[in-house]
C-alpha atoms as a PDB file:
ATOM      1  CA  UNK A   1      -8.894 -24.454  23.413  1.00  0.00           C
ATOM      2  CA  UNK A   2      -6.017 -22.515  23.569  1.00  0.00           C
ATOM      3  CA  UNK A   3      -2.514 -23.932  21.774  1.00  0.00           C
ATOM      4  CA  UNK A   4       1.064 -23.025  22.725  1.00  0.00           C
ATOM      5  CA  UNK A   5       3.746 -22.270  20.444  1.00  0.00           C
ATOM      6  CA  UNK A   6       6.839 -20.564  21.810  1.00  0.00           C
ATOM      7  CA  UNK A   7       9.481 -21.825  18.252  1.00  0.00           C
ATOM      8  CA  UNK A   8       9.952 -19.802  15.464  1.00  0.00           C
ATOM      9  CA  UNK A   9      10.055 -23.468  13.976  1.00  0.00           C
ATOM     10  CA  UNK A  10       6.579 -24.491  14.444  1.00  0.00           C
ATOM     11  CA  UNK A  11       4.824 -24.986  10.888  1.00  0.00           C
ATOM     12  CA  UNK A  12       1.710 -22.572  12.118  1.00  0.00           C
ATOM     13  CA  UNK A  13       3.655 -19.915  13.326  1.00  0.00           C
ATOM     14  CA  UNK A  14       5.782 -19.986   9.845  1.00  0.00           C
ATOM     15  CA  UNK A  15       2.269 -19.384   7.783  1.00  0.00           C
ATOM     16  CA  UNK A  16       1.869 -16.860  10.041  1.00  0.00           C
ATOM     17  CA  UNK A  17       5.282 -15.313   9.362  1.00  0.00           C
ATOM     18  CA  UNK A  18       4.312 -16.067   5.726  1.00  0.00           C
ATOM     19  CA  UNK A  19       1.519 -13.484   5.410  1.00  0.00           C
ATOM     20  CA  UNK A  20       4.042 -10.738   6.064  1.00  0.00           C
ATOM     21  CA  UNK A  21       5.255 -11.119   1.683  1.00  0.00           C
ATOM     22  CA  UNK A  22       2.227 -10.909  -0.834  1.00  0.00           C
ATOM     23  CA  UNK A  23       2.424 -14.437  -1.952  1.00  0.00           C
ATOM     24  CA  UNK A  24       1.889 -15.722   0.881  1.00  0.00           C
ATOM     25  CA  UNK A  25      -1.238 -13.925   1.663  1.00  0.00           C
ATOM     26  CA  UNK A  26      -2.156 -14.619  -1.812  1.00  0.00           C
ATOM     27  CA  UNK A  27      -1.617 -18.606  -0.880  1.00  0.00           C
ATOM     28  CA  UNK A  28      -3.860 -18.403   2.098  1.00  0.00           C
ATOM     29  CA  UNK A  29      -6.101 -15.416   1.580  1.00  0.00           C
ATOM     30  CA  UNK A  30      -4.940 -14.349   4.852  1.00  0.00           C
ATOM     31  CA  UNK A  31      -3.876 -10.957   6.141  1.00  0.00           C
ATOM     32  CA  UNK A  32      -2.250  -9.580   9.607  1.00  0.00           C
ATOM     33  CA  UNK A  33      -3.273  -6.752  11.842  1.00  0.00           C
ATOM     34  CA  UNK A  34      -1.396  -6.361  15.284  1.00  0.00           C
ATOM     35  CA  UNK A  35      -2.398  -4.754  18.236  1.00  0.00           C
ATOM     36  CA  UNK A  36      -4.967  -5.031  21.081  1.00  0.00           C
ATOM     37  CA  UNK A  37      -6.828  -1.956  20.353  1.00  0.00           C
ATOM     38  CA  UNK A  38      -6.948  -2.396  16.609  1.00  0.00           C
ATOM     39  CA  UNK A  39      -8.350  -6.148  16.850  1.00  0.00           C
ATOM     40  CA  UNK A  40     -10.737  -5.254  19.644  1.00  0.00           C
ATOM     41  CA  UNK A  41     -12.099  -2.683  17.197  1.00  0.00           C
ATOM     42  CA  UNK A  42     -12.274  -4.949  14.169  1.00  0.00           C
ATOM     43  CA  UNK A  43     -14.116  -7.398  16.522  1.00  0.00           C
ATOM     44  CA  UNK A  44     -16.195  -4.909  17.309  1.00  0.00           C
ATOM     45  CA  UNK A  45     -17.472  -4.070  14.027  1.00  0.00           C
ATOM     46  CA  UNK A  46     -18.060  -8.147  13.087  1.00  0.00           C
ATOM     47  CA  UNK A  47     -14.486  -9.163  12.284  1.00  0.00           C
ATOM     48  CA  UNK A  48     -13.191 -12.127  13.949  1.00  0.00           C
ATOM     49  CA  UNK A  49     -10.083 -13.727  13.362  1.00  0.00           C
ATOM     50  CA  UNK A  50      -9.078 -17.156  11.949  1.00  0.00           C
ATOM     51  CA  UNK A  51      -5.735 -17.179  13.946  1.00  0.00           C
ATOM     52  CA  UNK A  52      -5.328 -15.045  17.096  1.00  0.00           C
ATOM     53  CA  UNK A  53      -1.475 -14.994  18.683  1.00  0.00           C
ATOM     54  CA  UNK A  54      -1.369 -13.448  22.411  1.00  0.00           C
ATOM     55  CA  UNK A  55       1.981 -13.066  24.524  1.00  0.00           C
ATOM     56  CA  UNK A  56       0.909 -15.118  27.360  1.00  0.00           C
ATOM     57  CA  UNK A  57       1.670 -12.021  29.913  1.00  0.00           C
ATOM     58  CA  UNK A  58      -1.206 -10.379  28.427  1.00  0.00           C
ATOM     59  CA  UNK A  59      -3.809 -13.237  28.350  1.00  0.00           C
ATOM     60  CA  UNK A  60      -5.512 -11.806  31.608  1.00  0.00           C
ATOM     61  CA  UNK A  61      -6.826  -8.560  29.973  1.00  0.00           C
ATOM     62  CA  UNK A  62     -10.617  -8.774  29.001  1.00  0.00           C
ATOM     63  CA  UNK A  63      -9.976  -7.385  25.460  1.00  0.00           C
ATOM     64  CA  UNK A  64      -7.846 -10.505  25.411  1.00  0.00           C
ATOM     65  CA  UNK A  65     -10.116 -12.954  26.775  1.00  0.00           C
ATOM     66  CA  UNK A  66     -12.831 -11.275  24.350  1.00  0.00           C
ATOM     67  CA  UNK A  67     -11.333 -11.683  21.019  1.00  0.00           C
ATOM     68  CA  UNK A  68     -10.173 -15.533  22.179  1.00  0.00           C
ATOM     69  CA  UNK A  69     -13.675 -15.878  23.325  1.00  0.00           C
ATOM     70  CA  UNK A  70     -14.629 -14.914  19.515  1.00  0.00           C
ATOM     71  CA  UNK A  71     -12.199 -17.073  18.023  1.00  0.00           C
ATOM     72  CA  UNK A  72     -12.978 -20.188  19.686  1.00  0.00           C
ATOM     73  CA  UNK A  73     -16.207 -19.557  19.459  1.00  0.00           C
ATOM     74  CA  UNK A  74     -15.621 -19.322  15.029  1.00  0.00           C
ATOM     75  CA  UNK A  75     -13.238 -22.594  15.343  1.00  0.00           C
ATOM     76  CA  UNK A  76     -10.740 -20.285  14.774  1.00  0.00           C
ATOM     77  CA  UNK A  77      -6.785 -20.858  16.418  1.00  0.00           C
ATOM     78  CA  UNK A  78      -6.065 -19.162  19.544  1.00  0.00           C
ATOM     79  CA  UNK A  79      -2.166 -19.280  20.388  1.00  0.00           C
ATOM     80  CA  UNK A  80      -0.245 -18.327  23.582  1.00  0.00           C
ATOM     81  CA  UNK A  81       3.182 -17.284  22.664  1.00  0.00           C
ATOM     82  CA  UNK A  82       5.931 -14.678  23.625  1.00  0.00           C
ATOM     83  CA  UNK A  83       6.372 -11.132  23.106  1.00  0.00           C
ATOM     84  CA  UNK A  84       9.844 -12.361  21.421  1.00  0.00           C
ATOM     85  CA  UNK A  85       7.801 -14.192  18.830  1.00  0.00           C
ATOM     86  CA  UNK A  86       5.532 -11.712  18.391  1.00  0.00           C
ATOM     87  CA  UNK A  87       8.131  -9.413  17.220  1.00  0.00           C
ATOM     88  CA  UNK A  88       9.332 -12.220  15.351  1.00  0.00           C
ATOM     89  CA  UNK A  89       6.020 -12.347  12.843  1.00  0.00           C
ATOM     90  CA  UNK A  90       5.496  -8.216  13.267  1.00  0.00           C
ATOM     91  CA  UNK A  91       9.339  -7.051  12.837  1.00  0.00           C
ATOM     92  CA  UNK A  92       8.102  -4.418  15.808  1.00  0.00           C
ATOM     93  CA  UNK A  93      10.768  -3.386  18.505  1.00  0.00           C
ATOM     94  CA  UNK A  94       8.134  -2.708  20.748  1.00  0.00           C
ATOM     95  CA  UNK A  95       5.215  -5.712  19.694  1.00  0.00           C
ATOM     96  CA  UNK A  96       2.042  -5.793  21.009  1.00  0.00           C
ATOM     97  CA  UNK A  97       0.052  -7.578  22.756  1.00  0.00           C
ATOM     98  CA  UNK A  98      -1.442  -9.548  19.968  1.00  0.00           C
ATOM     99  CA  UNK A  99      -1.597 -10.252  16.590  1.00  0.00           C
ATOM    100  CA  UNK A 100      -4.214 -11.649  14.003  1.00  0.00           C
ATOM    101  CA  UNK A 101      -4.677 -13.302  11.368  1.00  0.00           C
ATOM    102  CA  UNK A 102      -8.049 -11.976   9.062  1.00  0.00           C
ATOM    103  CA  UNK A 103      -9.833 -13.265   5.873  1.00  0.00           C
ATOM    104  CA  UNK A 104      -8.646 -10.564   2.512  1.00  0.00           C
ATOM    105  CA  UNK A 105     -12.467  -9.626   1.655  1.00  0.00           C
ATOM    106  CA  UNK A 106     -13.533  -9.682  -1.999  1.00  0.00           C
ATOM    107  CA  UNK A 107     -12.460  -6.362  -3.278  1.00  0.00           C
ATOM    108  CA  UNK A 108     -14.230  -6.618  -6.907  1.00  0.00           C
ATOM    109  CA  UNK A 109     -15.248  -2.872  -7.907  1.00  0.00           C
ATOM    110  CA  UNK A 110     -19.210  -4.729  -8.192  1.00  0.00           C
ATOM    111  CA  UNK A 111     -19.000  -4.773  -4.211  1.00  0.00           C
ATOM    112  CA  UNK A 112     -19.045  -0.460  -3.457  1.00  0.00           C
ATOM    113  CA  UNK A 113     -22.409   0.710  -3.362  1.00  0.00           C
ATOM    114  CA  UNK A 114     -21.863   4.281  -4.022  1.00  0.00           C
ATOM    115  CA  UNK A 115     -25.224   5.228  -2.368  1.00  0.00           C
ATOM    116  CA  UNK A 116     -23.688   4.534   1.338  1.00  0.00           C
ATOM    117  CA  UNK A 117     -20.683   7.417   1.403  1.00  0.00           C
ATOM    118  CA  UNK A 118     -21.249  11.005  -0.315  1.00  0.00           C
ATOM    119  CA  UNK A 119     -16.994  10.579  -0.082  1.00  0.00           C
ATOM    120  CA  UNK A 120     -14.975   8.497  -2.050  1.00  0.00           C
ATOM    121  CA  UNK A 121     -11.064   8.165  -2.733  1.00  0.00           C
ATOM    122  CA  UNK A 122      -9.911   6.579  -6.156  1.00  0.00           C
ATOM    123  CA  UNK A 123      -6.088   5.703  -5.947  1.00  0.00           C
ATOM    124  CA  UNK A 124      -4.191   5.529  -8.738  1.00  0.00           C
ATOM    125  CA  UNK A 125      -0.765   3.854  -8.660  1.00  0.00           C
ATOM    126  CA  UNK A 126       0.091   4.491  -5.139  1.00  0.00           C
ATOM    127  CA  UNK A 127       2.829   2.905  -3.956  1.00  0.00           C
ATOM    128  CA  UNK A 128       3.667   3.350  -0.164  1.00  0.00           C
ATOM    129  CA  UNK A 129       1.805   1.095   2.003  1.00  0.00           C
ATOM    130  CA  UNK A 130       2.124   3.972   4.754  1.00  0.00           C
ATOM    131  CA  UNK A 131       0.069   6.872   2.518  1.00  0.00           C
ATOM    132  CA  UNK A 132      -1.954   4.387   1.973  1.00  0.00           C
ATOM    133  CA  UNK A 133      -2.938   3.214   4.960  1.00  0.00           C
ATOM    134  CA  UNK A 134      -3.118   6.552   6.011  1.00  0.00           C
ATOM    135  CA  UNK A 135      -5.715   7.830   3.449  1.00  0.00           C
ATOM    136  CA  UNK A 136      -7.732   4.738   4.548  1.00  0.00           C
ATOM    137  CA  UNK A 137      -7.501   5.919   7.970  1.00  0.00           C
ATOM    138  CA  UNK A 138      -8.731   9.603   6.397  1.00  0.00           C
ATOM    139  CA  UNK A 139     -11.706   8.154   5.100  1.00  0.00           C
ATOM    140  CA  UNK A 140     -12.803   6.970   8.048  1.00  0.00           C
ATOM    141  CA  UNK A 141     -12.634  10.486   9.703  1.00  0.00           C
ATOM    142  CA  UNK A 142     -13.966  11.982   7.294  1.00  0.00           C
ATOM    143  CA  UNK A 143     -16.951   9.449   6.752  1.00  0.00           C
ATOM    144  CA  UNK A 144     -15.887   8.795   2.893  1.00  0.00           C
ATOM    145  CA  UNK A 145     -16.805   5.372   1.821  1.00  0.00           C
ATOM    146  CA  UNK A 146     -13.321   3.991   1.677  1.00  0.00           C
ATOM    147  CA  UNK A 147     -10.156   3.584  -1.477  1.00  0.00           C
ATOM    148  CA  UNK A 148     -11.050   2.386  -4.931  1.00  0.00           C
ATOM    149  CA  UNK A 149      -7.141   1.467  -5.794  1.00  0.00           C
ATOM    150  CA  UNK A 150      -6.754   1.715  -9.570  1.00  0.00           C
ATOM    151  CA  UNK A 151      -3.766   0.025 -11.963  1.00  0.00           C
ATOM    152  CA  UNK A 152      -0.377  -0.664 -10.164  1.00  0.00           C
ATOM    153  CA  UNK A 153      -1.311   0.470  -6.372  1.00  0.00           C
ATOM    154  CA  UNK A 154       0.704  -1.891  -3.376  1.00  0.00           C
ATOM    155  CA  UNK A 155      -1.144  -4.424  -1.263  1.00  0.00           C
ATOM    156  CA  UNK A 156      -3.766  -2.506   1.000  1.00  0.00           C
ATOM    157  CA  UNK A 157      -3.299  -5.868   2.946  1.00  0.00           C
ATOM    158  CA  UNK A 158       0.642  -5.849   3.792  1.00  0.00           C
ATOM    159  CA  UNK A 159       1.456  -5.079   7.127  1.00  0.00           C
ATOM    160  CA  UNK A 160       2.181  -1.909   6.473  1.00  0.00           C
ATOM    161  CA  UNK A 161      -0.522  -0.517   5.239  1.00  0.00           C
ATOM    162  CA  UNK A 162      -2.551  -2.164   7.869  1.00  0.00           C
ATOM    163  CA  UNK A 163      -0.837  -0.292  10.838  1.00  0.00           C
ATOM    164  CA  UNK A 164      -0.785   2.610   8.795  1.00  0.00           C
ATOM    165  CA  UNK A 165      -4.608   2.410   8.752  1.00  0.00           C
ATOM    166  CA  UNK A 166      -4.988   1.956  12.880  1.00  0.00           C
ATOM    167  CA  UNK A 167      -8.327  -0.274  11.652  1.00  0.00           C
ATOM    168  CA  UNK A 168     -10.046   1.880   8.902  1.00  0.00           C
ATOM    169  CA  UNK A 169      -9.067  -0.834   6.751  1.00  0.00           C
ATOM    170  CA  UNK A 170     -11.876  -3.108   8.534  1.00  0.00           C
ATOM    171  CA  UNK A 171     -14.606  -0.042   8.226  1.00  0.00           C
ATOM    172  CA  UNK A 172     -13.636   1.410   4.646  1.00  0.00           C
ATOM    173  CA  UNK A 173     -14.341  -0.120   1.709  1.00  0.00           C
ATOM    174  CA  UNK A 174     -11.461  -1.061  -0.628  1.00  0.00           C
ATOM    175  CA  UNK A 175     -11.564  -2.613  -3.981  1.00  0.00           C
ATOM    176  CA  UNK A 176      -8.821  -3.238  -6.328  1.00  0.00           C
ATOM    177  CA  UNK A 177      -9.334  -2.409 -10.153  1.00  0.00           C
ATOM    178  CA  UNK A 178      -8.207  -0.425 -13.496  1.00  0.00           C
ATOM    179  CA  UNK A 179      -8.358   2.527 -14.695  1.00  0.00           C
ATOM    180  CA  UNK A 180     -10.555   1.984 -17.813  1.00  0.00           C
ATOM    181  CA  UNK A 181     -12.628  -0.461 -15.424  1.00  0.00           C
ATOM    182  CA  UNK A 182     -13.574   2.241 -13.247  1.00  0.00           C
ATOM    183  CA  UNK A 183     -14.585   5.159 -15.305  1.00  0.00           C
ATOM    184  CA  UNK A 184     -16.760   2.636 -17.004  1.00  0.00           C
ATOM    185  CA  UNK A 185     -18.393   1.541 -13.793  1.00  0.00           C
ATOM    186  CA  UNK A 186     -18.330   4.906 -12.419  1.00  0.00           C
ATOM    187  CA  UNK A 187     -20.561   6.548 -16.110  1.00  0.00           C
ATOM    188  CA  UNK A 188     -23.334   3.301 -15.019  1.00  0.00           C
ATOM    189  CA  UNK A 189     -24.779   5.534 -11.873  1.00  0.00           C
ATOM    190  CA  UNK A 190     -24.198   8.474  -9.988  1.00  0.00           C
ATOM    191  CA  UNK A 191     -21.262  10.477  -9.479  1.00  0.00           C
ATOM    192  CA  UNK A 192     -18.455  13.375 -10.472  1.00  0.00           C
ATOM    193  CA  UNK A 193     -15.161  12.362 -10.363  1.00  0.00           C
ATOM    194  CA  UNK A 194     -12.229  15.065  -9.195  1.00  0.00           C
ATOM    195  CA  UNK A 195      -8.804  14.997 -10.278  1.00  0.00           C
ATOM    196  CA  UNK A 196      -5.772  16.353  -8.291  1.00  0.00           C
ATOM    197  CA  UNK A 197      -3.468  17.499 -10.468  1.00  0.00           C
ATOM    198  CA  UNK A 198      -0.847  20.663 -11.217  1.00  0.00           C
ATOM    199  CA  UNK A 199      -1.952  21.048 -14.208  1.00  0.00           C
ATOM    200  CA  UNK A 200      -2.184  24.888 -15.259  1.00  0.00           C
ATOM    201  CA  UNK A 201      -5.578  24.905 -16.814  1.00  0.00           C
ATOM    202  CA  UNK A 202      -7.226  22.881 -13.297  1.00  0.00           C
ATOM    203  CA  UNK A 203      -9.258  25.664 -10.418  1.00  0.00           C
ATOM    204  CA  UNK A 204      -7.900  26.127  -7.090  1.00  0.00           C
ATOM    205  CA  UNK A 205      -9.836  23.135  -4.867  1.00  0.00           C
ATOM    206  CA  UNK A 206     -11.549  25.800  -3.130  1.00  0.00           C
ATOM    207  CA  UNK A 207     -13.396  26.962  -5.568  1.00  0.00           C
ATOM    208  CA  UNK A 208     -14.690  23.462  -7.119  1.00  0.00           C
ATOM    209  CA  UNK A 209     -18.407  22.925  -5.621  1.00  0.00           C
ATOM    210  CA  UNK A 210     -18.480  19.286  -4.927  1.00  0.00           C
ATOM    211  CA  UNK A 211     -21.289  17.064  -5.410  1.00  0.00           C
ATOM    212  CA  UNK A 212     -21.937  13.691  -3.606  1.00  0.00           C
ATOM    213  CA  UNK A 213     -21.162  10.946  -5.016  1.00  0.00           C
ATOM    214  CA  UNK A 214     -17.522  12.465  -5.433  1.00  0.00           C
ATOM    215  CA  UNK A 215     -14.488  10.483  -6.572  1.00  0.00           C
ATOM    216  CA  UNK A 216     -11.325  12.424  -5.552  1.00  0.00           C
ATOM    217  CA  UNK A 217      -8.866  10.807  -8.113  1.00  0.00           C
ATOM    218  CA  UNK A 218      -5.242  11.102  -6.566  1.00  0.00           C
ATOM    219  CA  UNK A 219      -2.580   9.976  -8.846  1.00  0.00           C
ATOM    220  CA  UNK A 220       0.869   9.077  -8.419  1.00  0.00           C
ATOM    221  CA  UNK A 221       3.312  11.231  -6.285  1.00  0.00           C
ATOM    222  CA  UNK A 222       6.193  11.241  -8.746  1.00  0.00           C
ATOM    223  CA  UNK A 223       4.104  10.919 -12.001  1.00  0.00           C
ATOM    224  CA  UNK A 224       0.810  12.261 -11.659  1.00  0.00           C
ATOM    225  CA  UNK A 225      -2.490  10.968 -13.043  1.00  0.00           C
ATOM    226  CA  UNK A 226      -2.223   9.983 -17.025  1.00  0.00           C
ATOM    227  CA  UNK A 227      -3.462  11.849 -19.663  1.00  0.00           C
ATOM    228  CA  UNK A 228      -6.052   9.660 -20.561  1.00  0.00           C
ATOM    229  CA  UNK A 229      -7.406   9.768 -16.577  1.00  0.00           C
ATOM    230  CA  UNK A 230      -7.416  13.586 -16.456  1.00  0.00           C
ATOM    231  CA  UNK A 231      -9.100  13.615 -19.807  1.00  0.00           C
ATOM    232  CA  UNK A 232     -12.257  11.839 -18.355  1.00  0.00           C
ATOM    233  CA  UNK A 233     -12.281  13.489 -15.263  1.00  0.00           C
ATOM    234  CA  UNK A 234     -15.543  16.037 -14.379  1.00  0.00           C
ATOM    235  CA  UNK A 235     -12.796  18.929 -13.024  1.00  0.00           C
ATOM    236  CA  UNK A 236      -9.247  18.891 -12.104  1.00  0.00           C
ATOM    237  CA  UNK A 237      -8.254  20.719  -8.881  1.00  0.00           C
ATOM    238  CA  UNK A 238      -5.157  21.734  -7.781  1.00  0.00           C
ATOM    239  CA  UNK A 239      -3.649  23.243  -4.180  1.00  0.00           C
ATOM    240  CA  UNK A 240      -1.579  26.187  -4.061  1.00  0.00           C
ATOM    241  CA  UNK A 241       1.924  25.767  -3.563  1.00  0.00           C
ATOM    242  CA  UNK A 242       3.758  28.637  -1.666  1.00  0.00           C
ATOM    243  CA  UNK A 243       6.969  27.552  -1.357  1.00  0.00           C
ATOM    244  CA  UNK A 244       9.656  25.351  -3.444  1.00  0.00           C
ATOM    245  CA  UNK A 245       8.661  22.023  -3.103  1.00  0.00           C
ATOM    246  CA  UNK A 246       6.483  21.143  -6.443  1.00  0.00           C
ATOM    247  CA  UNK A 247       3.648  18.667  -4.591  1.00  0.00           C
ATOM    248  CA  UNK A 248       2.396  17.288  -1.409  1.00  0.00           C
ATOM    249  CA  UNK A 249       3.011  13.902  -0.156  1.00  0.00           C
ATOM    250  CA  UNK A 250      -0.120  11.929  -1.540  1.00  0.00           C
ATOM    251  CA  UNK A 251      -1.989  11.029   1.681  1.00  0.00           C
ATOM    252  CA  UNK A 252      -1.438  14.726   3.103  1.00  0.00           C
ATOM    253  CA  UNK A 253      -3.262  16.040  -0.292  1.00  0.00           C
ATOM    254  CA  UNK A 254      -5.575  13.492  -0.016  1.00  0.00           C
ATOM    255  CA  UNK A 255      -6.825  14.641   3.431  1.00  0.00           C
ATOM    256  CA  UNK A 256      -7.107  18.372   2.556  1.00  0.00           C
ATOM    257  CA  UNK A 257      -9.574  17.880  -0.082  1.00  0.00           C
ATOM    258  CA  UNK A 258     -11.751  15.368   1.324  1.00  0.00           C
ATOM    259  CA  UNK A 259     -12.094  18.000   4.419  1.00  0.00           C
ATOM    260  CA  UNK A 260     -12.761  20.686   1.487  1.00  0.00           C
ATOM    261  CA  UNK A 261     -15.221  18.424   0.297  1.00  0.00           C
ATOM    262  CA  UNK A 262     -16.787  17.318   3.409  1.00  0.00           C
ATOM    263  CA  UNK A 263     -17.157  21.047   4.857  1.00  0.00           C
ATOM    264  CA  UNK A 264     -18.843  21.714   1.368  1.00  0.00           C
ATOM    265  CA  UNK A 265     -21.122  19.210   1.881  1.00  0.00           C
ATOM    266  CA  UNK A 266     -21.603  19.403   5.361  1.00  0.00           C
ATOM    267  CA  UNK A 267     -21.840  22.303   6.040  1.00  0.00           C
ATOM    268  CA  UNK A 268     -21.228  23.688   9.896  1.00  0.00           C
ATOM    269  CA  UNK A 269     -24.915  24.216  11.513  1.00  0.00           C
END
């Protein structure tokens, strides 16, 4: 059964609206992801919706009758609406064709098996959704296992860092924990961890010979990674800089040495 809601006004579409602000995710457990190709994919790999919102000119397409096939079939909430309220509950110019509404996964640090990825990114204190989304989206190229996000890091679930992502965030792992937390969990099994840093007295990345498991530890753009972080890492790595700016944006960084670490690993046959 398909329900119609064309008002900003109606009380689903507002806890829709509501998932765009952290509490309101929080509330409901909820998260968004917009897009045709991006829910067709997370469909694809077992995720169905709870609440699926269509403009009604776009009902036609298969990918659209596929992922309200999937909802219905879950009990979920299929809604025709308007491409004006869709850009209502994504804040897009341009909207798309459809929107969803997903179930935030358990993220406890207990859930990563280490054994399935010989690549994995630890976070710390990152605070754009966009980098964010985009070193998700990284991982998933590169076959890493997905974002361990350590202390103060924003929501992996906003918005955001959702379209940031374009659906790694529904093929990477992600869990949420701190600092002292992980390098405790991380000393239990397996595994070197690798911090980026500036630091003088760190090797050029080139030169490192990873090792799988291997935690990449990427710290804070303006910052860095603490003291007390660097001081437990396995080897600190650092990227030349040639010219006057004093770092790379986070999620750029982040991508060169998991491609350094991959072609080490992986060698080309």
């Amino acid at each position: 059964m398909i329900t119609d809601i064309t008002s900003p006004a109606n009380a689903v579409f507002k806890s829709l609206k509501a998932l765009t602000e952290k509490k309101g995710r929080r509330e409901q457990g909820l998260f968004l992801a917009e897009g045709l190709r991006v829910c067709t994919e997370a469909l694809e790999t077992g995720h169905v919706p709870r609440y699926l919102i269509f403009a009604a000119d776009a009902e036609s397409h298969p990918l659209t009758q596929a992922l309200i096939a999937a909802v219905t079939a879950q009990r979920g909430m299929a809604i025709r609406s308007t491409r004006d309220l869709l850009h209502r509950l994504t804040g897009k110019d341009n909207p798309g064709a459809v929107a969803a509404a997903y179930d935030i996964p358990d993220t406890s640090l207990s859930r990563v098996d280490r054994s399935t990825a010989p690549l994995w990114i630890v976070a710390e204190n990152v605070r754009d959704p966009g980098n964010l989304g985009t070193m998700l989206r990284t991982c998933d190229a590169t076959g890493a296992g997905g974002v361990i996000l350590v202390d103060q890091c924003c929501d992996p679930f906003s918005l955001e860092a959702v379209r940031a992502s374009m659906g790694a965030l529904f093929t990477r792992a992600i869990a949420q924990t701190s600092g002292p937390d992980f390098f405790r969990w991380l000393r239990e099994g397996l595994g070197e961890v690798i911090g980026a840093t500036l630091d003088t007295s760190s090797i050029d990345y080139r030169a490192h010979r990873y090792t799988a498991p291997c935690f990449l530890l990427m710290g804070n753009e303006q910052a860095g990674l603490p003291v007390a972080y660097t001081a437990q890492c396995d080897a600190l790595v650092k990227m030349p800089m040639k010219g006057t700016a004093d770092s790379l944006n986070v999620a750029v960084a982040t991508a060169v040495l998991l491609y350094e670490a991959l072609g080490q690993l992986e060698p080309l046959a």
